[in-house]
Protein backbone atom coordinates (compact mmCIF):
# COMPACT_ATOMS: atom_id res chain seq x y z
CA UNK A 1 0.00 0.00 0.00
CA UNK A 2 1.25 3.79 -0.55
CA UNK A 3 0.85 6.04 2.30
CA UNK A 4 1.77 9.51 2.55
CA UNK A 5 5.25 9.14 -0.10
CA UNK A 6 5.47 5.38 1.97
CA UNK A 7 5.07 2.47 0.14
CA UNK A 8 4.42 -1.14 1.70
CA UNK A 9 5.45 -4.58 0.20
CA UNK A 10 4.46 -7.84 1.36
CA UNK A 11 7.01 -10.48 1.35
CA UNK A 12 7.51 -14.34 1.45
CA UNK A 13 7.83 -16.07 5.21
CA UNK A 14 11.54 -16.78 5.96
CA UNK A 15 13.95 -16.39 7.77
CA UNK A 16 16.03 -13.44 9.73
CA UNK A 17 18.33 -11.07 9.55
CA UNK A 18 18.10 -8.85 6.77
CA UNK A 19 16.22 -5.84 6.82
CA UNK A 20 14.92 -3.57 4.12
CA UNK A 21 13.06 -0.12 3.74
CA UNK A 22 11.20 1.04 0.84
CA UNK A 23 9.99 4.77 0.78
CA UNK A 24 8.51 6.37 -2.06
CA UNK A 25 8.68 3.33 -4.53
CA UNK A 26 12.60 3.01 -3.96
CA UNK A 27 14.20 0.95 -1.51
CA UNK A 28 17.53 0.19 0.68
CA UNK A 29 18.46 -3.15 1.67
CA UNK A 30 20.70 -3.35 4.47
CA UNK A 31 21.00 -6.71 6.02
CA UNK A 32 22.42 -8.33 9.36
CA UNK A 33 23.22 -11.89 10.91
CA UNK A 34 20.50 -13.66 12.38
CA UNK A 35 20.85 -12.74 15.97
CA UNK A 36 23.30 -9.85 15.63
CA UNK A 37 20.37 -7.55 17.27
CA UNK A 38 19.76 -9.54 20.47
CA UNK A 39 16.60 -10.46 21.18
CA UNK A 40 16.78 -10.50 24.62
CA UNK A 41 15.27 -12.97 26.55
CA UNK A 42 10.87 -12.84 26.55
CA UNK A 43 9.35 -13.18 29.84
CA UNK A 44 5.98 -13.82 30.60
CA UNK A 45 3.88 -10.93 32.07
CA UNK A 46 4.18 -12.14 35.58
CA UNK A 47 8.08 -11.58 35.60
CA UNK A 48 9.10 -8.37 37.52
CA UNK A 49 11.68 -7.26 34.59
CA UNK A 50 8.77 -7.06 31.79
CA UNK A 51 5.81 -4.32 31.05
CA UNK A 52 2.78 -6.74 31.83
CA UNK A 53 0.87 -7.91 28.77
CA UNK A 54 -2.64 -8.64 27.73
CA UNK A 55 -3.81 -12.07 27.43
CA UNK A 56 -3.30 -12.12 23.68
CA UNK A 57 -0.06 -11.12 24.30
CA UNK A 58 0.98 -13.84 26.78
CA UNK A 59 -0.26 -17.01 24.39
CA UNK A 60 2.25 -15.12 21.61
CA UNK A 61 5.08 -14.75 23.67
CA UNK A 62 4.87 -18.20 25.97
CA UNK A 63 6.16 -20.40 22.65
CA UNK A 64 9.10 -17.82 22.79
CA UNK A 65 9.60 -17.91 26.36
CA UNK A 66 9.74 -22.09 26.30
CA UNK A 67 12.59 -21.88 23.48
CA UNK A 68 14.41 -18.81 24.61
CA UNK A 69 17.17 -18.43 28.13
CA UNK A 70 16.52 -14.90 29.84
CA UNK A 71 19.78 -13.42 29.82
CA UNK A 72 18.57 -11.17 32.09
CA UNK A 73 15.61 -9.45 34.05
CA UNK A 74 14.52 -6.63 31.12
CA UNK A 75 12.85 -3.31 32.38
CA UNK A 76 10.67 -3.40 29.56
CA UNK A 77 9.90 -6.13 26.95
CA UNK A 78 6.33 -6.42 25.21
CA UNK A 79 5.75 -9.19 22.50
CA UNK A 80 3.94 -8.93 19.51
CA UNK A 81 0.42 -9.38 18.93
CA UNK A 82 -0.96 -11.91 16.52
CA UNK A 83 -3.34 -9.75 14.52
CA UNK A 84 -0.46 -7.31 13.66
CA UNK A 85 0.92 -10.07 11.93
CA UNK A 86 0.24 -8.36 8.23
CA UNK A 87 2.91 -5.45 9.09
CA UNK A 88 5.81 -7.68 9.37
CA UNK A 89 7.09 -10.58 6.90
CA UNK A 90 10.31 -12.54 6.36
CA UNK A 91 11.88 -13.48 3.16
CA UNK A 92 14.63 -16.43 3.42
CA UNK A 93 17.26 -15.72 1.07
CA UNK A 94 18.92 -18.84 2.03
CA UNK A 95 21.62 -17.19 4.36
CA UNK A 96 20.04 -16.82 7.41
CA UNK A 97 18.90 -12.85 6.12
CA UNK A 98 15.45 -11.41 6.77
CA UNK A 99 13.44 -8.75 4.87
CA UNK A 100 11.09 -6.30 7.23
CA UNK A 101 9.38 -3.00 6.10
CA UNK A 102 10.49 -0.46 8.31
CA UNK A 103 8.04 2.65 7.01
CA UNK A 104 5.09 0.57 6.59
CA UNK A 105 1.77 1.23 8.21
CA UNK A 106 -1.23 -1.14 8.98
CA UNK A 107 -4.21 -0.35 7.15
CA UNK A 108 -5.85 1.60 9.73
CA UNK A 109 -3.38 4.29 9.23
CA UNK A 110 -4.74 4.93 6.04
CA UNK A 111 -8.30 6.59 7.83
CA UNK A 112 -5.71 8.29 10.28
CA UNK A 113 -4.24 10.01 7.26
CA UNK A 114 -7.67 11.39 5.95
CA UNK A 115 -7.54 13.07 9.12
CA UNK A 116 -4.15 14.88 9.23
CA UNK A 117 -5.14 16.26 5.96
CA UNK A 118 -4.81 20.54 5.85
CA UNK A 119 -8.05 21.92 7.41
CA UNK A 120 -9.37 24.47 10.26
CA UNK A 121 -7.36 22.75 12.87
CA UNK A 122 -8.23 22.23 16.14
CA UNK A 123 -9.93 25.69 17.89
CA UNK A 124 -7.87 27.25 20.66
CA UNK A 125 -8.98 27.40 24.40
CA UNK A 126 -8.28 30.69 26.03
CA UNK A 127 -7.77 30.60 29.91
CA UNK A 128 -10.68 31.61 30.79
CA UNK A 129 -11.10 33.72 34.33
CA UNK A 130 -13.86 35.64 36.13
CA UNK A 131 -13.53 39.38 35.30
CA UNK A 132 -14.13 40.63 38.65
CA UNK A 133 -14.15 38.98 42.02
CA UNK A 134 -13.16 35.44 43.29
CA UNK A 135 -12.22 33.37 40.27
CA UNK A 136 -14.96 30.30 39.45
CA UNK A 137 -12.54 27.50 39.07
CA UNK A 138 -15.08 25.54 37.22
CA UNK A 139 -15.34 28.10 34.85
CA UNK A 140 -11.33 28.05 34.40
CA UNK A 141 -11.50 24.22 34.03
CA UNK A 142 -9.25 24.23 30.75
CA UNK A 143 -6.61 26.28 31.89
CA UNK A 144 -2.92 24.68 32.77
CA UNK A 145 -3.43 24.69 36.75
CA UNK A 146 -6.78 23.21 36.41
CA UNK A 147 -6.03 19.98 33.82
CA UNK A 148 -3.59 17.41 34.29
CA UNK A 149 -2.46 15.19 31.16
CA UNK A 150 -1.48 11.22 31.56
CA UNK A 151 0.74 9.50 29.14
CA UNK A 152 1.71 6.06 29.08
CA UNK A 153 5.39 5.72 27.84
CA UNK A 154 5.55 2.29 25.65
CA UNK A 155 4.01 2.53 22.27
CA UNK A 156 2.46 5.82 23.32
CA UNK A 157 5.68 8.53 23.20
CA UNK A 158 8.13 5.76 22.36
CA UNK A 159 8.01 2.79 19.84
CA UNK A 160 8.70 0.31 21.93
CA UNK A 161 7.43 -2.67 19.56
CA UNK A 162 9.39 -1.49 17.30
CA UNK A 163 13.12 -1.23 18.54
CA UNK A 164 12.45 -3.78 20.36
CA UNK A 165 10.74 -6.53 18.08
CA UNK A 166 10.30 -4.50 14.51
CA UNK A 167 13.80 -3.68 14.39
CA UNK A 168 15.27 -6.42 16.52
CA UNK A 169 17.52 -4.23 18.70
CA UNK A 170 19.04 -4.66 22.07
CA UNK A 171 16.59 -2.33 24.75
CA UNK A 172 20.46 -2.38 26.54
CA UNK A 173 22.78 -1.04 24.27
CA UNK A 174 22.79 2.34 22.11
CA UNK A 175 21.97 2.67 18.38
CA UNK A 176 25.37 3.46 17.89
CA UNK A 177 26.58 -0.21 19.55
CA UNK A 178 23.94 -2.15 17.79
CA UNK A 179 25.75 -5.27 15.61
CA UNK A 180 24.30 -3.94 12.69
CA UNK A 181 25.46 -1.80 9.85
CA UNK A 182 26.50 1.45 9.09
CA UNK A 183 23.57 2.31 6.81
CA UNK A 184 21.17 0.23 8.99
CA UNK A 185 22.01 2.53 11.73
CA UNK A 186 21.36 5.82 10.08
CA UNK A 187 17.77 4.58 8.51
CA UNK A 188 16.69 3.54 11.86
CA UNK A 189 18.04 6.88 13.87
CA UNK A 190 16.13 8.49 10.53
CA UNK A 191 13.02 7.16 11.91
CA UNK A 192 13.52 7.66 15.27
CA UNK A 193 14.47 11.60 14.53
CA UNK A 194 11.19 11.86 13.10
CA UNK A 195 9.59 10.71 15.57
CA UNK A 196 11.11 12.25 17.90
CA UNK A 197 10.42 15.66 16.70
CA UNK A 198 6.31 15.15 16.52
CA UNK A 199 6.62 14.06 20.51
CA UNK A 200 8.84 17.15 21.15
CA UNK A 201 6.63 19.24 19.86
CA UNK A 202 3.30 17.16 20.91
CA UNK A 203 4.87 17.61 24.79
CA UNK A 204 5.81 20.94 24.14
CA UNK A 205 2.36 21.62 23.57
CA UNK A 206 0.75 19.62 26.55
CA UNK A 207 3.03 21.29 28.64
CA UNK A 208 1.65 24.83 27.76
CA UNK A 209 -1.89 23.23 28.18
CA UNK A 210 -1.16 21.63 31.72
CA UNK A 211 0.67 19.47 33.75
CA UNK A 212 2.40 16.35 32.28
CA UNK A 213 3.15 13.09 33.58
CA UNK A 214 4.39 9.86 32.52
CA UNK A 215 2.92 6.47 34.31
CA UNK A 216 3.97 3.68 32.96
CA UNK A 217 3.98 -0.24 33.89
CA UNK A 218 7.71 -0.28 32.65
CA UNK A 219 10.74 -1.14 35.16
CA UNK A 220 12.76 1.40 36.63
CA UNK A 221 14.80 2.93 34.88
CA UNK A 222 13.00 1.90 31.33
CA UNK A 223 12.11 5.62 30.40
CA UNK A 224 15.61 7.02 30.94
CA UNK A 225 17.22 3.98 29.75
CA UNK A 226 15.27 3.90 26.43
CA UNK A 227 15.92 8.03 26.14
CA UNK A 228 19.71 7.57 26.34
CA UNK A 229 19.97 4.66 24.14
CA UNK A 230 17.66 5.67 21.46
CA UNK A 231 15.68 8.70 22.25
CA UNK A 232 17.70 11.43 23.45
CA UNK A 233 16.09 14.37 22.53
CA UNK A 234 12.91 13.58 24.32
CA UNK A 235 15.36 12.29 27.55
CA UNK A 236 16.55 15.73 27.51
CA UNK A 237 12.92 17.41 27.08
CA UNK A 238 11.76 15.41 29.78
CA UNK A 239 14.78 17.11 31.84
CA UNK A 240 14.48 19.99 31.11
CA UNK A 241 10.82 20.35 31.64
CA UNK A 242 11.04 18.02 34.81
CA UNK A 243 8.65 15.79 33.44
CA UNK A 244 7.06 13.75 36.13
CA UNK A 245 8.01 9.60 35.26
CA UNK A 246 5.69 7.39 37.30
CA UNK A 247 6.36 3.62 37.91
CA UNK A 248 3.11 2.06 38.49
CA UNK A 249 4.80 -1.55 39.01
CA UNK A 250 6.22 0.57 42.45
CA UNK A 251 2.99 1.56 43.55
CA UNK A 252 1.88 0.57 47.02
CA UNK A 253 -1.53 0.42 48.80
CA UNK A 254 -2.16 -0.70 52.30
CA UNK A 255 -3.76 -3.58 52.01
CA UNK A 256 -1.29 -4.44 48.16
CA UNK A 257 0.18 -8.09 49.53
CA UNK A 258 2.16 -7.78 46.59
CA UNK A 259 1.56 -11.11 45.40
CA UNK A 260 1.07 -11.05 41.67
CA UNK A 261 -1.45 -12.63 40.03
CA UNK A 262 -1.15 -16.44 38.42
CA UNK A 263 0.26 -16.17 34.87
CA UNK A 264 -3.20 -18.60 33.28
CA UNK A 265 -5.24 -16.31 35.01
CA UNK A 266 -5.62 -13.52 32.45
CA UNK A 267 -8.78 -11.45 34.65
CA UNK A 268 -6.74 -11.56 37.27
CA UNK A 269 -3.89 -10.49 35.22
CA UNK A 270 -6.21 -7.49 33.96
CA UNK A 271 -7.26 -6.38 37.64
CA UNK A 272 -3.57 -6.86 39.06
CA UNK A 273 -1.95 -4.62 36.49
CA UNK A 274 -5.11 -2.14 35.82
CA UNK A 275 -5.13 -1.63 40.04
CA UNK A 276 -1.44 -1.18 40.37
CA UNK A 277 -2.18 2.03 37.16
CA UNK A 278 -5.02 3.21 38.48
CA UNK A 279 -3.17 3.51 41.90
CA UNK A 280 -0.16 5.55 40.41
CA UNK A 281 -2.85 7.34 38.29
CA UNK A 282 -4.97 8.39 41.48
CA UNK A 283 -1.64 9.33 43.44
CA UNK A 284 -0.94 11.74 40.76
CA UNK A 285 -4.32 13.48 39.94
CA UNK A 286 -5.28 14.28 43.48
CA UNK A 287 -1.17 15.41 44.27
CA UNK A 288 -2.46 18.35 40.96
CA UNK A 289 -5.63 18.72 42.49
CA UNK A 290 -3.82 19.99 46.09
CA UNK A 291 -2.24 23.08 45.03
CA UNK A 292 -4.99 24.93 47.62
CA UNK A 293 -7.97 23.69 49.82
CA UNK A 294 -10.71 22.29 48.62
CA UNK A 295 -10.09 22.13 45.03
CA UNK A 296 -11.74 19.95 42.97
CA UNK A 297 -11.05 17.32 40.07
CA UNK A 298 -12.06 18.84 36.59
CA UNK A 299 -9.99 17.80 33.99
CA UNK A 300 -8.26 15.00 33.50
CA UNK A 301 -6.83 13.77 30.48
CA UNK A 302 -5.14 10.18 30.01
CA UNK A 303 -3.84 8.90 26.61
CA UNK A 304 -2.18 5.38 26.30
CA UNK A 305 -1.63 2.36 23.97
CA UNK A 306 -3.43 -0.03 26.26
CA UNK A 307 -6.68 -1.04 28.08
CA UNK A 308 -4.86 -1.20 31.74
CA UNK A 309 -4.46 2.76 31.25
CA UNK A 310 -7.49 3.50 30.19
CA UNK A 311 -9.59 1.02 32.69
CA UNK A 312 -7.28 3.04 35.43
CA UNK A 313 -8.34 6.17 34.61
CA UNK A 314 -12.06 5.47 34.41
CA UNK A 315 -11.93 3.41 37.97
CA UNK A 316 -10.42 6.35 39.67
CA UNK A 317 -12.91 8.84 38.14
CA UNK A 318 -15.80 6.43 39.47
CA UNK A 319 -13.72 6.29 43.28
CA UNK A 320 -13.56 10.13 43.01
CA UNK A 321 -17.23 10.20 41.76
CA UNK A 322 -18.08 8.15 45.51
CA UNK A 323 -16.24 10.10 47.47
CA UNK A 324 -17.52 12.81 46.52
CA UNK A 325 -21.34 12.31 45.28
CA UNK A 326 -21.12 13.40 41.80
CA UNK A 327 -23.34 11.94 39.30
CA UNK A 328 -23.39 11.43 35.52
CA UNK A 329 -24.22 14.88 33.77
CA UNK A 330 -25.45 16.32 30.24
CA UNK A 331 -23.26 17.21 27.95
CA UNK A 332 -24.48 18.81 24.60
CA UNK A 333 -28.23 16.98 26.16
CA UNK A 334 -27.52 13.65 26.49
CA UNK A 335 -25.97 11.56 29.36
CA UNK A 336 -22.21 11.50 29.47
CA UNK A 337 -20.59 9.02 31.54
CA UNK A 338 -17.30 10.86 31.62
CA UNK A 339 -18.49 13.68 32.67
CA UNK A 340 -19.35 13.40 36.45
CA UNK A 341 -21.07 16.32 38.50
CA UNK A 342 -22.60 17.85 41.32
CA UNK A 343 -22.83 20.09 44.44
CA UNK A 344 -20.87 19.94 47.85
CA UNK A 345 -22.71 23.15 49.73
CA UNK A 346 -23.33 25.20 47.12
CA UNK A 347 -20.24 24.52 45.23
CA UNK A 348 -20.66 23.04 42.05
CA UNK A 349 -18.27 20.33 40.98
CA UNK A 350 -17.85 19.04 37.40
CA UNK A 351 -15.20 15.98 36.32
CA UNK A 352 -14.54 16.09 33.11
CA UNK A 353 -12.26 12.96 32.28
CA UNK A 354 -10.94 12.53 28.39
CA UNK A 355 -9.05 9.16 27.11
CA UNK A 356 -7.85 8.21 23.77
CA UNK A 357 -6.66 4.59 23.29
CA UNK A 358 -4.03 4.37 20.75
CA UNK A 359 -3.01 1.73 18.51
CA UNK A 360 -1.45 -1.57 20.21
CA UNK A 361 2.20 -2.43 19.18
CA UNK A 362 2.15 0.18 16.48
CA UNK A 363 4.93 0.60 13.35
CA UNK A 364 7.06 3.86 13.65
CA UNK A 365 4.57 5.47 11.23
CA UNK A 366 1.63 4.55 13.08
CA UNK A 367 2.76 6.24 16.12
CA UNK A 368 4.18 9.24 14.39
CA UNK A 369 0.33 9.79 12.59
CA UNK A 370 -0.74 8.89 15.60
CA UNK A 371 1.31 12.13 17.82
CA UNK A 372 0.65 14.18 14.49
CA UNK A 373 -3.60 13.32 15.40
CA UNK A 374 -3.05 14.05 19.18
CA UNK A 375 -1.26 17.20 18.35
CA UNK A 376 -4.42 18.56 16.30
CA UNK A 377 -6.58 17.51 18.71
CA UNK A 378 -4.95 19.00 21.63
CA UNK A 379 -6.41 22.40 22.41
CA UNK A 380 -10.13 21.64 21.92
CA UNK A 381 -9.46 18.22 23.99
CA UNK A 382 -8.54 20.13 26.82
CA UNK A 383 -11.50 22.72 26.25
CA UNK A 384 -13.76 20.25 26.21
CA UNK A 385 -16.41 20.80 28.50
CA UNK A 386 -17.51 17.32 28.81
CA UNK A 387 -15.97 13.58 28.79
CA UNK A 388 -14.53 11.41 26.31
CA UNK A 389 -13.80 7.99 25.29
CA UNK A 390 -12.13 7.19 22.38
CA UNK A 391 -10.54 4.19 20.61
CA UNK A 392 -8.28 5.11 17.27
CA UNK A 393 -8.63 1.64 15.73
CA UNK A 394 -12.42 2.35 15.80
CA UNK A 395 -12.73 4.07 12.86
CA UNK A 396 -16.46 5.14 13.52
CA UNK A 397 -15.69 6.42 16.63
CA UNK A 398 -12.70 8.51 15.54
CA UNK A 399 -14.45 10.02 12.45
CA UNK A 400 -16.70 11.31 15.53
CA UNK A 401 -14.51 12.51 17.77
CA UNK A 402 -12.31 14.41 14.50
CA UNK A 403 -15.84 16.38 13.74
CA UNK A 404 -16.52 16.75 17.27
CA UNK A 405 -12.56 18.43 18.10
CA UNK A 406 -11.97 20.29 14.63
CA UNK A 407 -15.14 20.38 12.40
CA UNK A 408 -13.68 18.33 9.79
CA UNK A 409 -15.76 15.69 8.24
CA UNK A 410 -14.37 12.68 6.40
């Protein structure tokens, strides 16, 4: 398929080894021994070294784990999922090579793109404040001390599946020490420069539009780690900016045993990992929501690749909702579900929580249409005066949410 100058070729199974990248109808090859990259070792969701997985992703990755020594506990390592089977193929030349796309993007993309064509944009949100007298905060809801922004790290801000699996490098060692080739290594830093510079601006963005932080289910110290070895620019952003990072897996409550779930057990393998998010996720909204007394939750925004982020985030709106007796509201006359309100005294209070899943185990591309999306939607997501729920691989559902954020219409 042709996307945006890309083009996509399907290949033969094979082998490993070799890989090639085709942009624009021309193509590189650039090839490497099977095994130069260094898999790593695949463990299975359970292990404390690994990102916990979905149960799809444990039945891929225990045939791995049986035929594969752990060389070592990994702070992050997340196996592929069958059904993005179609975006990777191998072609045996005889020699041990393989052939993988490294610019192609799964089909879905291709509605993503009708989206990022040139249009209005997304609408700007002003901070609003009362002209005269106390400011109403509720009224103020969209300004940067009144919304807090959540952002899973993996396959969210950094292609994870893709170093990692895609490309076949070592999450240890930088680009620049990879056992691969010269012209392998400038492609891939090619990509990952790209990349880089839609979540530097993306984060630039969120940070004028409110606080930032990073929770992810990752291994201390995956973020830094992954920023040093292939993402530097964005390591230095973070610094710079002193981006919160969050380590859910570190999260404690009183009565956590920290016993983890059983590995065949994937609902218990759901609650485990979504409680130990939504936990880090609570710890951080209501640390915002303390900067003086008695102020209230209003908008919370969490974007992530993943259901365990986006379960989280609606289980700690519905604990805030019971602590607090707020109901569901109207928004634009109909019953929104992410939109809790109501009165303590005669204060009103009005929760207004936002989350976009993206794609799971995403190409580069994906993930860089997907930042360029997020980007356009930013301002009018945060002015949002109601809830939202939003899955990008439902391509219904995101035509909605594109008319309802910029006015475009597919």
């Amino acid at each position: 398929m042709k996307f945006f100058g890309f083009s996509s070729n399907k290949a033969a199974a094979g082998g490993a080894g070799q890989t090639s990248f085709s942009r624009g109808g021309s193509s590189s090859t650039m090839s490497s021994h099977a095994g130069g990259a260094g898999q790593g070792g695949m463990l299975l969701s359970s292990s404390p070294g690994g990102s916990p997985a979905s149960s799809k992703e444990r039945e891929s990755v225990k045939s791995t784990a049986n035929s594969q020594k752990s060389e070592e506990l990994m702070p992050y390592n997340k196996p592929i999922h069958d059904h993005n089977a179609h975006l990777y193929s191998y072609n045996d030349d005889g020699a041990g090579r393989r052939s993988v796309e490294i610019n192609a993007v799964r089909p879905e993309s291709a509605q993503m793109g009708k989206l990022l064509s040139p249009g209005t944009g997304a609408p700007s949100a002003a901070a609003i404040v009362a002209a005269q007298g106390r400011r109403n905060s509720q009224d103020a809801f969209a300004t940067k001390d009144q919304t807090i922004l959540v952002f899973d790290w993996d396959d969210t801000l950094f292609p994870t599946t893709w170093v990692r699996h895609y490309m076949g490098l070592h999450w240890k060692y930088p680009l620049q020490e990879q056992p691969i080739n010269a012209i392998q290594k400038r492609k891939i830093k090619l990509a990952l420069d790209e990349l880089a510079n839609e979540v530097e601006q993306f984060l630039l963005a969120a940070l004028q539009r409110g606080r930032v932080v990073i929770v992810t289910l990752a291994r201390v110290p995956w973020v830094k780690l992954s920023c040093d070895n292939f993402f530097p620019r964005i390591g230095q952003l973070i610094k710079d900016h002193d981006i919160n990072i969050v380590y859910a897996q570190e999260a404690r409550s009183s009565s956590d045993r920290e016993q983890d779930p059983p590995v065949n057990d994937p609902a218990a393998q759901e609650a485990f990992w979504t409680g130990k998010k939504q936990l880090a996720i609570r710890r951080e909204v209501e640390h915002f929501y303390s900067q003086y007394p008695g102020q209230s939750w209003k908008n919370v925004i969490s974007i992530g690749d993943s259901d365990f982020e986006r379960k989280a985030t609606h289980a700690t709106m519905q604990g805030y909702s019971k602590d607090h007796d707020l109901r569901v509201s109207l928004s634009r006359g109909e019953e929104d579900v992410m939109c809790l309100s109501g009165y303590v005294g005669n204060h009103y209070r009005r929760l207004r929580t936002k989350t976009v899943k993206m794609y799971d185990s995403p190409r580069i591309k994906d993930l860089e249409l997907e930042i360029q999306l997020l980007k356009k939607w930013l301002n009018a997501l945060v002015a949002l005066d109601s809830g939202l729920d939003v899955d990008l691989e439902d391509d219904e559902r995101l035509a909605e949410t594109h008319r309802l954020l910029t006015g475009e219409i597919l």
